[in-house]
PDB file of N, CA and C in Angstrom:
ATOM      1  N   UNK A   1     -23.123  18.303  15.993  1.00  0.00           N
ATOM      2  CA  UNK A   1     -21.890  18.970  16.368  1.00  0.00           C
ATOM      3  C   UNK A   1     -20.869  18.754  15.254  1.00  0.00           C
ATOM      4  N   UNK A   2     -20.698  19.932  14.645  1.00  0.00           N
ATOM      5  CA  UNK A   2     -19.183  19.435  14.297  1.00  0.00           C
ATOM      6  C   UNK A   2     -18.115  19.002  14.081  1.00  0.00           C
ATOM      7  N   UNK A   3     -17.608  18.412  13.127  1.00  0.00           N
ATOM      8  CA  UNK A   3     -16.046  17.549  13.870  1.00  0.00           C
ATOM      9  C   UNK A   3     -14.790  19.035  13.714  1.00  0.00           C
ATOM     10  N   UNK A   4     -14.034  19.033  14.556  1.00  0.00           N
ATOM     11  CA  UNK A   4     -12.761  19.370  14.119  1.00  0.00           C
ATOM     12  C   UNK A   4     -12.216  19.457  13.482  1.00  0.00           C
ATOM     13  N   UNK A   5     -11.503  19.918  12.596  1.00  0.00           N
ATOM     14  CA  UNK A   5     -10.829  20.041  11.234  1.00  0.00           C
ATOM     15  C   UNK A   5      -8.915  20.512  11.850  1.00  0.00           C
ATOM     16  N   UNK A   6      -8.325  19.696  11.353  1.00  0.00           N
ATOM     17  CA  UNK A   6      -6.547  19.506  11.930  1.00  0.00           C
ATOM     18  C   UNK A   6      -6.330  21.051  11.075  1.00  0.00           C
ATOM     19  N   UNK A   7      -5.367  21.825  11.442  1.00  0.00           N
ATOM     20  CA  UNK A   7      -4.993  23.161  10.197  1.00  0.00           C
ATOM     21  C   UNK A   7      -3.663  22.573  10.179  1.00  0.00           C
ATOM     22  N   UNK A   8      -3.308  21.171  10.700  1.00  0.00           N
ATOM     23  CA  UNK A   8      -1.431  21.127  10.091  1.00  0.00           C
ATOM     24  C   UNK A   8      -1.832  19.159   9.889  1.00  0.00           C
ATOM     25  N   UNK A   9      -1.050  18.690   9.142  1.00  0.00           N
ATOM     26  CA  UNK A   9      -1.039  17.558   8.721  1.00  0.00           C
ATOM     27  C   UNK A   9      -0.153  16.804  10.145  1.00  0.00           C
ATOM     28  N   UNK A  10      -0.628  15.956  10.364  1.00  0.00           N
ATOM     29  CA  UNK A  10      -0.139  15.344  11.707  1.00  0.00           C
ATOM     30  C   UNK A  10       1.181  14.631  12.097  1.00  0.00           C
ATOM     31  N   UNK A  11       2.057  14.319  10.187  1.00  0.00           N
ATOM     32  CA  UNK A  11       3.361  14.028   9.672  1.00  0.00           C
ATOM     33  C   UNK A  11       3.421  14.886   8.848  1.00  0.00           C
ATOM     34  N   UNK A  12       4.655  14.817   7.883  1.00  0.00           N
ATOM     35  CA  UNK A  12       5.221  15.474   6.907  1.00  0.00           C
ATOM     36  C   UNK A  12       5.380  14.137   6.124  1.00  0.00           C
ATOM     37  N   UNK A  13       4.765  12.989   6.255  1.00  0.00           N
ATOM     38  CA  UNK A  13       4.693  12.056   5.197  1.00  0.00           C
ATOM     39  C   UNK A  13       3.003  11.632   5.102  1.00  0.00           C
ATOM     40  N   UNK A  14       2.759  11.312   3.527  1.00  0.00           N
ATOM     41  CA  UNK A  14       1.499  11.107   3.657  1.00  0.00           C
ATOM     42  C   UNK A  14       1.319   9.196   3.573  1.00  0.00           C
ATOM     43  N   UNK A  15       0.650   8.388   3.834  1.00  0.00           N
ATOM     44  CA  UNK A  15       0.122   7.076   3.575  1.00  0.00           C
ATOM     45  C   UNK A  15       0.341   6.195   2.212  1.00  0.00           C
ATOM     46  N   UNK A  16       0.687   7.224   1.442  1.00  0.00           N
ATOM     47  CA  UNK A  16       0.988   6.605   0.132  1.00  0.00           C
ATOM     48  C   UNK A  16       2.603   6.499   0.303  1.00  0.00           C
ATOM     49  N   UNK A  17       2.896   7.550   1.197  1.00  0.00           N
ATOM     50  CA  UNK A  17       4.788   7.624   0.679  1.00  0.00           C
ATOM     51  C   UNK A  17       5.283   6.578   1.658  1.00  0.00           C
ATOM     52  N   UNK A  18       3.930   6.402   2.644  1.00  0.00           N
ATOM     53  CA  UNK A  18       4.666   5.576   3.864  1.00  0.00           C
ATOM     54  C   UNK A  18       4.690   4.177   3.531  1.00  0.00           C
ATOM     55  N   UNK A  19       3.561   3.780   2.258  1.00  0.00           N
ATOM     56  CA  UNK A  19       3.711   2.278   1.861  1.00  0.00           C
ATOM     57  C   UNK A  19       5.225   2.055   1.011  1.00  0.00           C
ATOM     58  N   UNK A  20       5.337   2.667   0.358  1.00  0.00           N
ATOM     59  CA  UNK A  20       6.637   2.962  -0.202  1.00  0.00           C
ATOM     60  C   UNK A  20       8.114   2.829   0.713  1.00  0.00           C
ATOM     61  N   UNK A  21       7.706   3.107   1.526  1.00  0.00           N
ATOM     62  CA  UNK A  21       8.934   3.055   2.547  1.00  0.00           C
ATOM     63  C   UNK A  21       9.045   1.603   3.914  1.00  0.00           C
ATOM     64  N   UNK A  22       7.941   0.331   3.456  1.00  0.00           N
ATOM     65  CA  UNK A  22       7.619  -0.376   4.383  1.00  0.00           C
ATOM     66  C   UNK A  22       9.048  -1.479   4.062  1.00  0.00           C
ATOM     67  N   UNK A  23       9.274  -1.681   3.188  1.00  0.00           N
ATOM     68  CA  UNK A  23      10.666  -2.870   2.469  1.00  0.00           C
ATOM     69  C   UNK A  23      11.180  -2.404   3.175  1.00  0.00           C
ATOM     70  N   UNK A  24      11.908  -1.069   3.587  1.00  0.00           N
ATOM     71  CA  UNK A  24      13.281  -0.560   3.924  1.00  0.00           C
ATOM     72  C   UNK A  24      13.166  -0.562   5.480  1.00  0.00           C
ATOM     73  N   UNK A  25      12.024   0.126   5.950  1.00  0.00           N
ATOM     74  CA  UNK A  25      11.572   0.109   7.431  1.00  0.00           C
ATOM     75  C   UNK A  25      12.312  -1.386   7.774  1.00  0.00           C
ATOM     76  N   UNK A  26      11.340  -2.464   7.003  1.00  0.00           N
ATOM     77  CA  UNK A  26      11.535  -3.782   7.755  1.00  0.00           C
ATOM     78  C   UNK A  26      13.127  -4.423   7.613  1.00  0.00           C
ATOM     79  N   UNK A  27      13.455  -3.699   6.841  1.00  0.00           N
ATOM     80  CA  UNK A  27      14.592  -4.455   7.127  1.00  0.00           C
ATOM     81  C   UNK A  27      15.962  -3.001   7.400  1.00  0.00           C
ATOM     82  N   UNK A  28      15.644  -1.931   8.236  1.00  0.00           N
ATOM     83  CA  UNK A  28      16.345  -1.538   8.666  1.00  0.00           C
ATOM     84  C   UNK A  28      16.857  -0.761   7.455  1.00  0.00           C
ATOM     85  N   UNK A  29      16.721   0.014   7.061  1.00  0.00           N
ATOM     86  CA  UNK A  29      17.487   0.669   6.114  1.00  0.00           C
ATOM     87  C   UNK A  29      17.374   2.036   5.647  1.00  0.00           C
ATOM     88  N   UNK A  30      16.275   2.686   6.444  1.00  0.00           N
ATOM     89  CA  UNK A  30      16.152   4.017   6.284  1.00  0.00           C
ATOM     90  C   UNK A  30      16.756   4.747   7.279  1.00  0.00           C
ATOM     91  N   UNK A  31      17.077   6.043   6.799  1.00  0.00           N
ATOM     92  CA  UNK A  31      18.219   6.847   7.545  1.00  0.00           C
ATOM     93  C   UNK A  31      17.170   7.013   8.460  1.00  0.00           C
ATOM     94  N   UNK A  32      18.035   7.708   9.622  1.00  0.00           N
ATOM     95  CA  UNK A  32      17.321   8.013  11.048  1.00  0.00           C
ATOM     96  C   UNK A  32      16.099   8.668  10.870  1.00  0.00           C
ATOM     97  N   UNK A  33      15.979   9.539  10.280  1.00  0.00           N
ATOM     98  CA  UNK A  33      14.968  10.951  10.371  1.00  0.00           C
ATOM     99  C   UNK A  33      13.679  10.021   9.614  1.00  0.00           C
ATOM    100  N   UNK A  34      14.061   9.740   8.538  1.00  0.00           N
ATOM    101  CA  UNK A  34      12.867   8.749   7.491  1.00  0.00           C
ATOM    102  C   UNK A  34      11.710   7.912   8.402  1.00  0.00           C
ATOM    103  N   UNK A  35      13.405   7.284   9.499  1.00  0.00           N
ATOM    104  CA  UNK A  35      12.580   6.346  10.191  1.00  0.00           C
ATOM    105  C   UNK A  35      11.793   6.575  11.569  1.00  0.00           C
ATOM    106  N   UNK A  36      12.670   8.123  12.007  1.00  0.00           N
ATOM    107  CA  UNK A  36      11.547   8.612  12.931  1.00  0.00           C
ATOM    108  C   UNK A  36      10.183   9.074  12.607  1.00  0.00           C
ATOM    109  N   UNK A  37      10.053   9.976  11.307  1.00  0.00           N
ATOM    110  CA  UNK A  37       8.887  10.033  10.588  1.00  0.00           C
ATOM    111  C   UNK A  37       7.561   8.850  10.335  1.00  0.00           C
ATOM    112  N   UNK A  38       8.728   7.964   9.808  1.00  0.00           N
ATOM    113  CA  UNK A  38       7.533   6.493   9.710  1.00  0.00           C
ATOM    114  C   UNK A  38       7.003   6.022  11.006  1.00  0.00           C
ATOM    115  N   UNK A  39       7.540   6.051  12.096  1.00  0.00           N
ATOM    116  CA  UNK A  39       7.583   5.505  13.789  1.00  0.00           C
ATOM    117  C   UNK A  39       6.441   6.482  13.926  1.00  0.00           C
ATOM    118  N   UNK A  40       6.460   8.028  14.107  1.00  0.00           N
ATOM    119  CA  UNK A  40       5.683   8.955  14.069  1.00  0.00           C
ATOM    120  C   UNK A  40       4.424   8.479  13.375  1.00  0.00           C
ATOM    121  N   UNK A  41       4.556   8.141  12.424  1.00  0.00           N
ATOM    122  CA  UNK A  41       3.281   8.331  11.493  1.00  0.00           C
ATOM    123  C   UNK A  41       1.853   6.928  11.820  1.00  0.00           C
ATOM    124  N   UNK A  42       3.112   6.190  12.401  1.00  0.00           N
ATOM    125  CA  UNK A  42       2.630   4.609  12.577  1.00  0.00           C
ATOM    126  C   UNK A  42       1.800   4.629  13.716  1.00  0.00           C
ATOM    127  N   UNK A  43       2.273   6.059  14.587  1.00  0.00           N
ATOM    128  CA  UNK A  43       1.434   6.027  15.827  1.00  0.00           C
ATOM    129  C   UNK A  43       0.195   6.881  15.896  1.00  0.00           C
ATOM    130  N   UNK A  44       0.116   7.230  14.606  1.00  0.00           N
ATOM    131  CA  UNK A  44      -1.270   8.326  14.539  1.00  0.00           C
ATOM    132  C   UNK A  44      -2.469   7.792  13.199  1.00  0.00           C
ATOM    133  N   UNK A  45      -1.785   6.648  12.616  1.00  0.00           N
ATOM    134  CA  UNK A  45      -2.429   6.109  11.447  1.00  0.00           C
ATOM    135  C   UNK A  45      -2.691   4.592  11.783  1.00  0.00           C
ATOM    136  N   UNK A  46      -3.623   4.165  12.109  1.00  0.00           N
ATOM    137  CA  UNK A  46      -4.266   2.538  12.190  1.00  0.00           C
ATOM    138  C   UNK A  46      -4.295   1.802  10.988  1.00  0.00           C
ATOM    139  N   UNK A  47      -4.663   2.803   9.627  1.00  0.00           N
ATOM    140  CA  UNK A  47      -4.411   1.944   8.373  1.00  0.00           C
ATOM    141  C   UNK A  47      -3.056   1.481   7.888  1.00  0.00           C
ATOM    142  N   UNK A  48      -2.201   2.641   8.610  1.00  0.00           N
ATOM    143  CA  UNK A  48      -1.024   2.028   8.110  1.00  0.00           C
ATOM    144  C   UNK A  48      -0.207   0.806   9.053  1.00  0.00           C
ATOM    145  N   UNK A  49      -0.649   1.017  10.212  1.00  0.00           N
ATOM    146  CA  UNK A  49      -0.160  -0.257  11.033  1.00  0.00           C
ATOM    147  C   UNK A  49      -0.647  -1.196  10.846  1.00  0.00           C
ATOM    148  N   UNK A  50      -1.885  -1.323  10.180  1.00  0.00           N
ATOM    149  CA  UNK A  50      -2.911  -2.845   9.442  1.00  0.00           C
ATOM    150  C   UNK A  50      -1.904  -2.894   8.487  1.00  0.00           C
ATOM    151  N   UNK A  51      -1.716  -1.889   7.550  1.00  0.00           N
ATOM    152  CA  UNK A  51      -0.970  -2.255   6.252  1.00  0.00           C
ATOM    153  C   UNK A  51       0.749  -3.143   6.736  1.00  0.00           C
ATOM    154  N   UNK A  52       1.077  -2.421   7.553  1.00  0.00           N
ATOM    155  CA  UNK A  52       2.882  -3.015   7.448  1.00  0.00           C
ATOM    156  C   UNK A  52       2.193  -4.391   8.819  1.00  0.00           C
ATOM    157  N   UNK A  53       1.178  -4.827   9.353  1.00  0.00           N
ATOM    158  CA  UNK A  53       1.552  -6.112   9.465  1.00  0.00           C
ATOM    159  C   UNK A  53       0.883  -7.092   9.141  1.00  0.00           C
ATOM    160  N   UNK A  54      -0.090  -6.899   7.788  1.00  0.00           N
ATOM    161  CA  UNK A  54      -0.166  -7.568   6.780  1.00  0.00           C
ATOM    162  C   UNK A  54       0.959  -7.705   5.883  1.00  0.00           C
ATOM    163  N   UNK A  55       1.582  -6.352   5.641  1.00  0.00           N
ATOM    164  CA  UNK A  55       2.618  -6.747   4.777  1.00  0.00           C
ATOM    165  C   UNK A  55       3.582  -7.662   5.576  1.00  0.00           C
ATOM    166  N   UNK A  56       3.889  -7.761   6.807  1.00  0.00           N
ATOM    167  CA  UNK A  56       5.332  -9.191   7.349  1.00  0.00           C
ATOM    168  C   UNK A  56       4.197 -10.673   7.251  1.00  0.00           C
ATOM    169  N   UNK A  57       3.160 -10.594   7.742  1.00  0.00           N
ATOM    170  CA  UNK A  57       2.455 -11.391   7.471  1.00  0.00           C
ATOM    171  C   UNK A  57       2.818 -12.390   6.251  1.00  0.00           C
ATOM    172  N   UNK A  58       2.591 -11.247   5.357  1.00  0.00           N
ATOM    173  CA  UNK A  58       2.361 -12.020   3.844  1.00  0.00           C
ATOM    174  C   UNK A  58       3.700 -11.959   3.714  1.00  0.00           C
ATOM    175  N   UNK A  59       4.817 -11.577   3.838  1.00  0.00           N
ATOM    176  CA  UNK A  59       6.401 -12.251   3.432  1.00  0.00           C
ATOM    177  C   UNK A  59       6.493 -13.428   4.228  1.00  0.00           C
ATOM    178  N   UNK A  60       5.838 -13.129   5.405  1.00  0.00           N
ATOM    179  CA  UNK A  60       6.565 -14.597   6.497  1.00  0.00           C
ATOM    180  C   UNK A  60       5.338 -15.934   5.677  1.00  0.00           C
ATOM    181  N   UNK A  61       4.482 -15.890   5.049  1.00  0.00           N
ATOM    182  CA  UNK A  61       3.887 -17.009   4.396  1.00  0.00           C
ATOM    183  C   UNK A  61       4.167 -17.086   3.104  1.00  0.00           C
ATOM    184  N   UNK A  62       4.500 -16.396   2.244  1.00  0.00           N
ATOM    185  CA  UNK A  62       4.800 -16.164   0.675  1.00  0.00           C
ATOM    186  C   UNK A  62       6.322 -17.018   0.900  1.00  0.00           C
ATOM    187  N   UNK A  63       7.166 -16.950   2.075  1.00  0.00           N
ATOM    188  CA  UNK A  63       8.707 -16.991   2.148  1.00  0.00           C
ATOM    189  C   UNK A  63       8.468 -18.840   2.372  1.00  0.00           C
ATOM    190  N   UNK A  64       6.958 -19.157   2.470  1.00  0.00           N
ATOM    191  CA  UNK A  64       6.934 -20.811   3.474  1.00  0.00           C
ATOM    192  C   UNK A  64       6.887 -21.564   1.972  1.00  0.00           C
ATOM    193  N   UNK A  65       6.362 -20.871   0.557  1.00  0.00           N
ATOM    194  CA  UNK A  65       5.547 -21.871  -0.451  1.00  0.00           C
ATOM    195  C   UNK A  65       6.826 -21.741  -1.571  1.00  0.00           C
ATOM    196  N   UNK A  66       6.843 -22.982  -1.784  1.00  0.00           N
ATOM    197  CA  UNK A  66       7.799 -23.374  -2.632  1.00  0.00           C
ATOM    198  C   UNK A  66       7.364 -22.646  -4.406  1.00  0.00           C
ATOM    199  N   UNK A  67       8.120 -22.251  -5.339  1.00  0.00           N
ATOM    200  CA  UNK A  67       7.590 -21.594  -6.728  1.00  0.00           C
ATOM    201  C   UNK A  67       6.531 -22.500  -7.009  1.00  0.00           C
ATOM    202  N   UNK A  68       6.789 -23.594  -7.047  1.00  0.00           N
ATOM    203  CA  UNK A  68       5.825 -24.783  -8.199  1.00  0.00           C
ATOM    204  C   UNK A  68       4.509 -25.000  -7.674  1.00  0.00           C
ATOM    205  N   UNK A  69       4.643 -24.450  -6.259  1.00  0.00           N
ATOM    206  CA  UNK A  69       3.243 -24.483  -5.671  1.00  0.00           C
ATOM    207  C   UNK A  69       2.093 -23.448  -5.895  1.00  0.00           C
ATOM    208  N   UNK A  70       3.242 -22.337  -6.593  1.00  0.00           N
ATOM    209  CA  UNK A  70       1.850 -21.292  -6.960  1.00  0.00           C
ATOM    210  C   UNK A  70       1.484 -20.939  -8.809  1.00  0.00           C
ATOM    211  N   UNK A  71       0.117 -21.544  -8.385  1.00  0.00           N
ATOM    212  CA  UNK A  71      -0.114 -21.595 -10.275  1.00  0.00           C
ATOM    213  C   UNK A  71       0.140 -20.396 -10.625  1.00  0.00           C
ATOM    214  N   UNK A  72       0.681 -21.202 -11.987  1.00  0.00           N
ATOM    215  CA  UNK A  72       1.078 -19.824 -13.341  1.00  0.00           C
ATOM    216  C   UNK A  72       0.247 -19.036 -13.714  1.00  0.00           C
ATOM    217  N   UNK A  73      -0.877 -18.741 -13.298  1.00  0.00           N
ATOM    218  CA  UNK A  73      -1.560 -17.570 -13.568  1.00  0.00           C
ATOM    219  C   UNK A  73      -1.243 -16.319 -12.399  1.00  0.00           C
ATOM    220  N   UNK A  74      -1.292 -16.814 -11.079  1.00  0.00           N
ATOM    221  CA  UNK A  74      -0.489 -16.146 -10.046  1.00  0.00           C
ATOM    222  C   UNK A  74       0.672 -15.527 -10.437  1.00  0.00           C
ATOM    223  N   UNK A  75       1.617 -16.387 -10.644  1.00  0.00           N
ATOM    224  CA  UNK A  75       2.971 -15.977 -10.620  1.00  0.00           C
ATOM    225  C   UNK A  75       3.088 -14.852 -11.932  1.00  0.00           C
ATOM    226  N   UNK A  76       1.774 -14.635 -12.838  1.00  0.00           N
ATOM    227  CA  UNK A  76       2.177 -14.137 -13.606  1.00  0.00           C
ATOM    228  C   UNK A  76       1.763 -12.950 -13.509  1.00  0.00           C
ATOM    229  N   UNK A  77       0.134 -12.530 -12.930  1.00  0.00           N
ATOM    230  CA  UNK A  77      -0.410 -11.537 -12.206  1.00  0.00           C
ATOM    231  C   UNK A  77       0.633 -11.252 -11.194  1.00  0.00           C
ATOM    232  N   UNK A  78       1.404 -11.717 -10.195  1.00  0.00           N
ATOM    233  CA  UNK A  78       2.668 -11.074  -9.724  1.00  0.00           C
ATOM    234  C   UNK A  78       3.804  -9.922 -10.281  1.00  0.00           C
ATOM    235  N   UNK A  79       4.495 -10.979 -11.221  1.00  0.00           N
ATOM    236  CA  UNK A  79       5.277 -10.260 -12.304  1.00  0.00           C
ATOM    237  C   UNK A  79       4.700  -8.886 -13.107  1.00  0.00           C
ATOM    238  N   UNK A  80       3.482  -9.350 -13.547  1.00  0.00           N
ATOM    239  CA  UNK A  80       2.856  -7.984 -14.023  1.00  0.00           C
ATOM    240  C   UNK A  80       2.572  -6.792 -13.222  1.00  0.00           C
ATOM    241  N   UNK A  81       2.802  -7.417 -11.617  1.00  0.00           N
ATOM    242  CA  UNK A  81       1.797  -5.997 -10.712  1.00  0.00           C
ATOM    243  C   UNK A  81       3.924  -5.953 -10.773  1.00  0.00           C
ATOM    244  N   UNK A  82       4.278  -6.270 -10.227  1.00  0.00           N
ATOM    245  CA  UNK A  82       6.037  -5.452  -9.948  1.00  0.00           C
ATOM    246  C   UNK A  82       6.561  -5.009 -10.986  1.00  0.00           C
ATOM    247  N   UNK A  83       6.336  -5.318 -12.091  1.00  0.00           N
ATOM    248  CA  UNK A  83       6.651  -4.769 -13.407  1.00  0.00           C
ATOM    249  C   UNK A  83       6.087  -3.644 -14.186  1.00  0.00           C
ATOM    250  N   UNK A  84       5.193  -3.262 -13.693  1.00  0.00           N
ATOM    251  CA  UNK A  84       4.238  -1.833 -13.650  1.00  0.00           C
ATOM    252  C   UNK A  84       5.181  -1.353 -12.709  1.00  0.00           C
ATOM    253  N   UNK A  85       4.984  -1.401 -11.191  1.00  0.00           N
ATOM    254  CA  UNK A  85       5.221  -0.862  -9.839  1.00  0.00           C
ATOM    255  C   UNK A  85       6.638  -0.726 -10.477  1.00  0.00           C
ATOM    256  N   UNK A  86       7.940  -1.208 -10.606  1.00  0.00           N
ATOM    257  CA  UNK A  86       9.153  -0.636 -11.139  1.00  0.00           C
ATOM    258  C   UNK A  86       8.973   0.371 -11.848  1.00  0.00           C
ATOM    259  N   UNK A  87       8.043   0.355 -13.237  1.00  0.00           N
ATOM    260  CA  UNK A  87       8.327   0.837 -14.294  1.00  0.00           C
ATOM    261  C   UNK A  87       7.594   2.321 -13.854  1.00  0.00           C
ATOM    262  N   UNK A  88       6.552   2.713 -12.865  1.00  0.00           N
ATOM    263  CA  UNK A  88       6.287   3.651 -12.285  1.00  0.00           C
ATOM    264  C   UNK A  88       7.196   4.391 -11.332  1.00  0.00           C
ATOM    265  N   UNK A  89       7.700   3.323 -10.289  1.00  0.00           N
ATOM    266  CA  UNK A  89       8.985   4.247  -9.951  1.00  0.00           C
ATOM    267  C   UNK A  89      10.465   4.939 -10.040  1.00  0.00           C
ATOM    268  N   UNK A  90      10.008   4.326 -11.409  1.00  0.00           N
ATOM    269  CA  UNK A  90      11.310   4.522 -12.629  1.00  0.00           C
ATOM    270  C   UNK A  90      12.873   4.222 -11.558  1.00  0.00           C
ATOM    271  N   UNK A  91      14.104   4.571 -12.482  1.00  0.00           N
ATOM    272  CA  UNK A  91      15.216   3.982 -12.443  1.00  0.00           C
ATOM    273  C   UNK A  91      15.639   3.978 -10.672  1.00  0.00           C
ATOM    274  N   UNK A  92      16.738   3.000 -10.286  1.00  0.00           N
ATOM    275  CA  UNK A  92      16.659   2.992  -9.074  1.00  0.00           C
ATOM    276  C   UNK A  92      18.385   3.851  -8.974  1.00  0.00           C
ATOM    277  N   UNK A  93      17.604   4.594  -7.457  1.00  0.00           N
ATOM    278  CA  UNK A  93      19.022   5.813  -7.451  1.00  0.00           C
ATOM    279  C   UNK A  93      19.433   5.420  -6.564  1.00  0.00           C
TER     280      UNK A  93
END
């Protein structure tokens, strides 16, 4: 049998734009509509509700370890992944 095929996208945001928008979600900062969209999207996508509560997860344990506790090869593979990730989403508006 067949599967079904959707003819309309089930949001007007896709999974990539919605990781992008998880910082602001959590701490309250997207305008209404953004955040009804993301609420929307959260209830029709399982990967992305794995994704945003891994992502509080990992702030609420990253927020417990003191700097000196995470070796300098870490901290530096860090810096390098946000320092790409800025330099891709270029200047902040």
């Amino acid at each position: 049998m067949a599967a079904r095929r959707r003819t309309q996208p089930l949001t007007n945001k896709t999974c990539k734009q919605m990781t992008d928008l998880v910082l602001d979600y959590l701490n309250d900062k997207l305008a209404p509509t953004t955040k009804r969209d993301f609420q929307r999207h959260l209830r029709i996508c399982p990967d992305c509700v794995n994704f945003l509560n891994t992502y509080k997860k990992t702030v609420a344990v990253t927020g417990s370890v003191a700097i000196d506790e995470i070796p300098q090869t870490v901290r530096n593979n860090i810096l390098t992944f946000l320092r790409k990730r800025i330099h891709r989403l270029g200047p902040i508006r």
